[in-house]
Protein backbone atom coordinates (compact mmCIF):
# COMPACT_ATOMS: atom_id res chain seq x y z
CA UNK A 1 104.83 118.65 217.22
CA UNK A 2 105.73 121.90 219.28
CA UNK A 3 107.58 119.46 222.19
CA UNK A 4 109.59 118.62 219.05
CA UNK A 5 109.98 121.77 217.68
CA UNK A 6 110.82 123.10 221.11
CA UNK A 7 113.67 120.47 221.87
CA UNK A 8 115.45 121.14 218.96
CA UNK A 9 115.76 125.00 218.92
CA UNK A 10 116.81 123.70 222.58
CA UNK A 11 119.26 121.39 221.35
CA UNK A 12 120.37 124.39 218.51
CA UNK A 13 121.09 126.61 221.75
CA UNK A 14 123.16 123.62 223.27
CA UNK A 15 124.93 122.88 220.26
CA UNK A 16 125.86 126.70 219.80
CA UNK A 17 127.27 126.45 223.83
CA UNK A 18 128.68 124.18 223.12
CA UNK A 19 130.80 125.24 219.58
CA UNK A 20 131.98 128.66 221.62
CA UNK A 21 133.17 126.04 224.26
CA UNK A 22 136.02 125.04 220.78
CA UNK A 23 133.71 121.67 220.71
CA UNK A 24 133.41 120.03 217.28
CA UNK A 25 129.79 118.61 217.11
CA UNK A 26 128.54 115.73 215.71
CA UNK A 27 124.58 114.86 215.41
CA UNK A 28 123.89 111.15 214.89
CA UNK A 29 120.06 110.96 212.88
CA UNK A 30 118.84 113.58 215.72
CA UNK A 31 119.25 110.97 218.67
CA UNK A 32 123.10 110.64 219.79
CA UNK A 33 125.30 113.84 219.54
CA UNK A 34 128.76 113.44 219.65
CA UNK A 35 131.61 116.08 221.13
CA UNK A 36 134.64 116.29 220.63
CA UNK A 37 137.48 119.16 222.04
CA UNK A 38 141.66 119.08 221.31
CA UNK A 39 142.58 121.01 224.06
CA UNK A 40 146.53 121.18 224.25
CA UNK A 41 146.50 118.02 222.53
CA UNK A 42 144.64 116.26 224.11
CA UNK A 43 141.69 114.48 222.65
CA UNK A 44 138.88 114.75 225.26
CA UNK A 45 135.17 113.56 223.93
CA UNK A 46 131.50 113.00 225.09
CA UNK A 47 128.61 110.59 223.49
CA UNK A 48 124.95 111.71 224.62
CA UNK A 49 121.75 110.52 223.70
CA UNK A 50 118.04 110.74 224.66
CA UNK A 51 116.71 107.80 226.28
CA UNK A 52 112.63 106.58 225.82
CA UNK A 53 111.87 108.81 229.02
CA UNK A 54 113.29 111.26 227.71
CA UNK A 55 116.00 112.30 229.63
CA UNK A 56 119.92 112.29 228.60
CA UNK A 57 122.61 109.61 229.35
CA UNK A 58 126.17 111.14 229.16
CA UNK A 59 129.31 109.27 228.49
CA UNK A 60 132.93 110.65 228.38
CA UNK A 61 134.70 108.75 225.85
CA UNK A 62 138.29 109.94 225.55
CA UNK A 63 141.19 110.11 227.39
CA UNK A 64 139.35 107.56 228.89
CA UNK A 65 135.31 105.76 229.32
CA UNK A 66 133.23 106.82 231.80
CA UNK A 67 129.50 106.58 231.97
CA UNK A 68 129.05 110.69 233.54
CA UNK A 69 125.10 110.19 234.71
CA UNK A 70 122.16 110.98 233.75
CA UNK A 71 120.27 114.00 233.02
CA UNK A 72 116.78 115.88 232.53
CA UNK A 73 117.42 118.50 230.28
CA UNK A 74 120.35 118.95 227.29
CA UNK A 75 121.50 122.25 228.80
CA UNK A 76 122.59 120.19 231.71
CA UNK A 77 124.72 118.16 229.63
CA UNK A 78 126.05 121.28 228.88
CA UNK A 79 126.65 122.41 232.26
CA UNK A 80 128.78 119.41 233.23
CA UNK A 81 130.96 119.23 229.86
CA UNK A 82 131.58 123.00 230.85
CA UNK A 83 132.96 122.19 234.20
CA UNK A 84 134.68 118.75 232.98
CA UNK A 85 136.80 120.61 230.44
CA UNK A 86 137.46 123.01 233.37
CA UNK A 87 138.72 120.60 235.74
CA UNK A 88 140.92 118.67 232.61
CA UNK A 89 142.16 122.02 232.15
CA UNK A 90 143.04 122.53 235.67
CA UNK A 91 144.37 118.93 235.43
CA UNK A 92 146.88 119.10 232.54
CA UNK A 93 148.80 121.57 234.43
CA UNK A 94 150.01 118.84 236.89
CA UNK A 95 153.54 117.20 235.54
CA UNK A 96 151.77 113.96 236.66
CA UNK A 97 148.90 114.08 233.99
CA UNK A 98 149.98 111.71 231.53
CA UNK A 99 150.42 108.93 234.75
CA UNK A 100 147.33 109.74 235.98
CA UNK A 101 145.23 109.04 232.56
CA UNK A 102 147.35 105.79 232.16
CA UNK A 103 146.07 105.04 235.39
CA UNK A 104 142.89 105.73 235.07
CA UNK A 105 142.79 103.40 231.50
CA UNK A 106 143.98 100.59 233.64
CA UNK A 107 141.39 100.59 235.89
CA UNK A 108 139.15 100.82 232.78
CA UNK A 109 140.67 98.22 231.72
CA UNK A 110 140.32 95.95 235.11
CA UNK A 111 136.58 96.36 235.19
CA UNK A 112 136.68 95.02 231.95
CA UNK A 113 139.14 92.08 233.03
CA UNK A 114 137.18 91.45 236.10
CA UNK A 115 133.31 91.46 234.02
CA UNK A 116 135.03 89.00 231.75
CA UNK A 117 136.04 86.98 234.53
CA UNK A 118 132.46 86.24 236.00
CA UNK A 119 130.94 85.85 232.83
CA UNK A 120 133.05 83.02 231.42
CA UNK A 121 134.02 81.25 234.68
CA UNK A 122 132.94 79.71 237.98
CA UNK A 123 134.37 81.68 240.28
CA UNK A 124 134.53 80.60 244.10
CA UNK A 125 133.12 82.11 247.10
CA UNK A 126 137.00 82.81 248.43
CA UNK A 127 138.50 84.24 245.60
CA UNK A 128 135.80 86.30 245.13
CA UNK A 129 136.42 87.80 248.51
CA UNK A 130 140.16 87.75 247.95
CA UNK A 131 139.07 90.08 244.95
CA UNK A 132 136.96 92.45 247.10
CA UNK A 133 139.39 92.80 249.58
CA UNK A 134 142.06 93.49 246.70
CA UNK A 135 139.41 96.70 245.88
CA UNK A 136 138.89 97.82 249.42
CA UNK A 137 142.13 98.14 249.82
CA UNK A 138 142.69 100.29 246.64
CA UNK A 139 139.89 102.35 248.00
CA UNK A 140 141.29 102.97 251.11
CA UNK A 141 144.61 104.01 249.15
CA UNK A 142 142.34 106.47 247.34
CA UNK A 143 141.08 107.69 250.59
CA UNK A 144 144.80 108.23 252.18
CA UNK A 145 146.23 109.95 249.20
CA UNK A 146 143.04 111.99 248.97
CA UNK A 147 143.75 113.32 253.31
CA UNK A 148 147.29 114.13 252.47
CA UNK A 149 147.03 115.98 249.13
CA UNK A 150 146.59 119.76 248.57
CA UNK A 151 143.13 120.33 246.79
CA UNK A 152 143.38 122.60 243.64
CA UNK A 153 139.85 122.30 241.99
CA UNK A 154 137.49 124.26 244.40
CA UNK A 155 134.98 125.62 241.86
CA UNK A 156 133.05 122.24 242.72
CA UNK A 157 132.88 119.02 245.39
CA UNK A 158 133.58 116.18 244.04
CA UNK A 159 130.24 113.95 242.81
CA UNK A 160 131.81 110.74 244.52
CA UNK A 161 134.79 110.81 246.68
CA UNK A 162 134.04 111.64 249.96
CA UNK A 163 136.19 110.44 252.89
CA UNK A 164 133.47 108.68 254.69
CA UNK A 165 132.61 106.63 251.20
CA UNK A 166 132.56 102.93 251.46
CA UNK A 167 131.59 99.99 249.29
């Protein structure tokens, strides 16, 4: 009873972080919080819940899906909302915004493509590796445009791109 009592004046303090953050907040029967922030406009939103080990599973849902990671405590989640609404922020000043979040749905959406793909058809050794080339390429596109272009979000390394990353 005082673990429970515990997380949820924890979760009261997140919540509160959260709301001076301009969040709307959303509890779903104590388990799944959604939050939600208009910021210029834009609709930018996160799904968390707690899993059975009792850690947190964060998902960005708008502009576009993304599943963020996973995390030990709730004021974590909190920490990486904080610096994800920086960087979108730092983001929507660039007059290529708008391109780069249709972008990024498109890829969404080719995961999606590609997972329906090998679930509802045989799909041969060779065009499978057609396919994999197709993304190695696009990741070594990612990698040039990243060595030529100026950095402008230094508050933070990136959790993923690093020039030496591979698949």
């Amino acid at each position: 009873m005082a673990l429970m009592s515990s997380r949820l004046i924890r979760h009261d303090i997140c919540k509160d972080e959260l709301k001076k953050m301009g969040a709307e907040f959303i509890d779903i029967q104590g388990i799944m919080s959604l939050v939600k922030f208009d910021i210029n406009g834009y609709k930018i939103s996160y799904a968390y819940h707690v899993n059975e080990d009792n850690t947190y599973l964060l998902e960005r849902l708008k502009p576009y899906f993304i599943s963020v990671g996973y995390y030990e405590y709730e004021e974590d989640i909190v920490d990486v909302i904080r610096t994800d609404i920086d960087q979108f922020k730092n983001a929507m000043r660039s007059s290529n915004f708008e391109q780069f979040i249709e972008l990024d749905n498109h890829l969404s959406k080719l995961v999606r493509l590609f997972e329906d793909l090998y679930l509802y058809y045989n799909i041969k050794k060779e065009d499978l590796a057609t396919l994999d080339d197709s993304v190695d390429c696009i990741l070594e596109n990612i990698k040039s445009v990243m060595a030529k272009s100026e950095r402008v979000y230094t508050k933070k390394d990136p959790d993923v791109l690093k020039s030496d990353i591979e698949f």
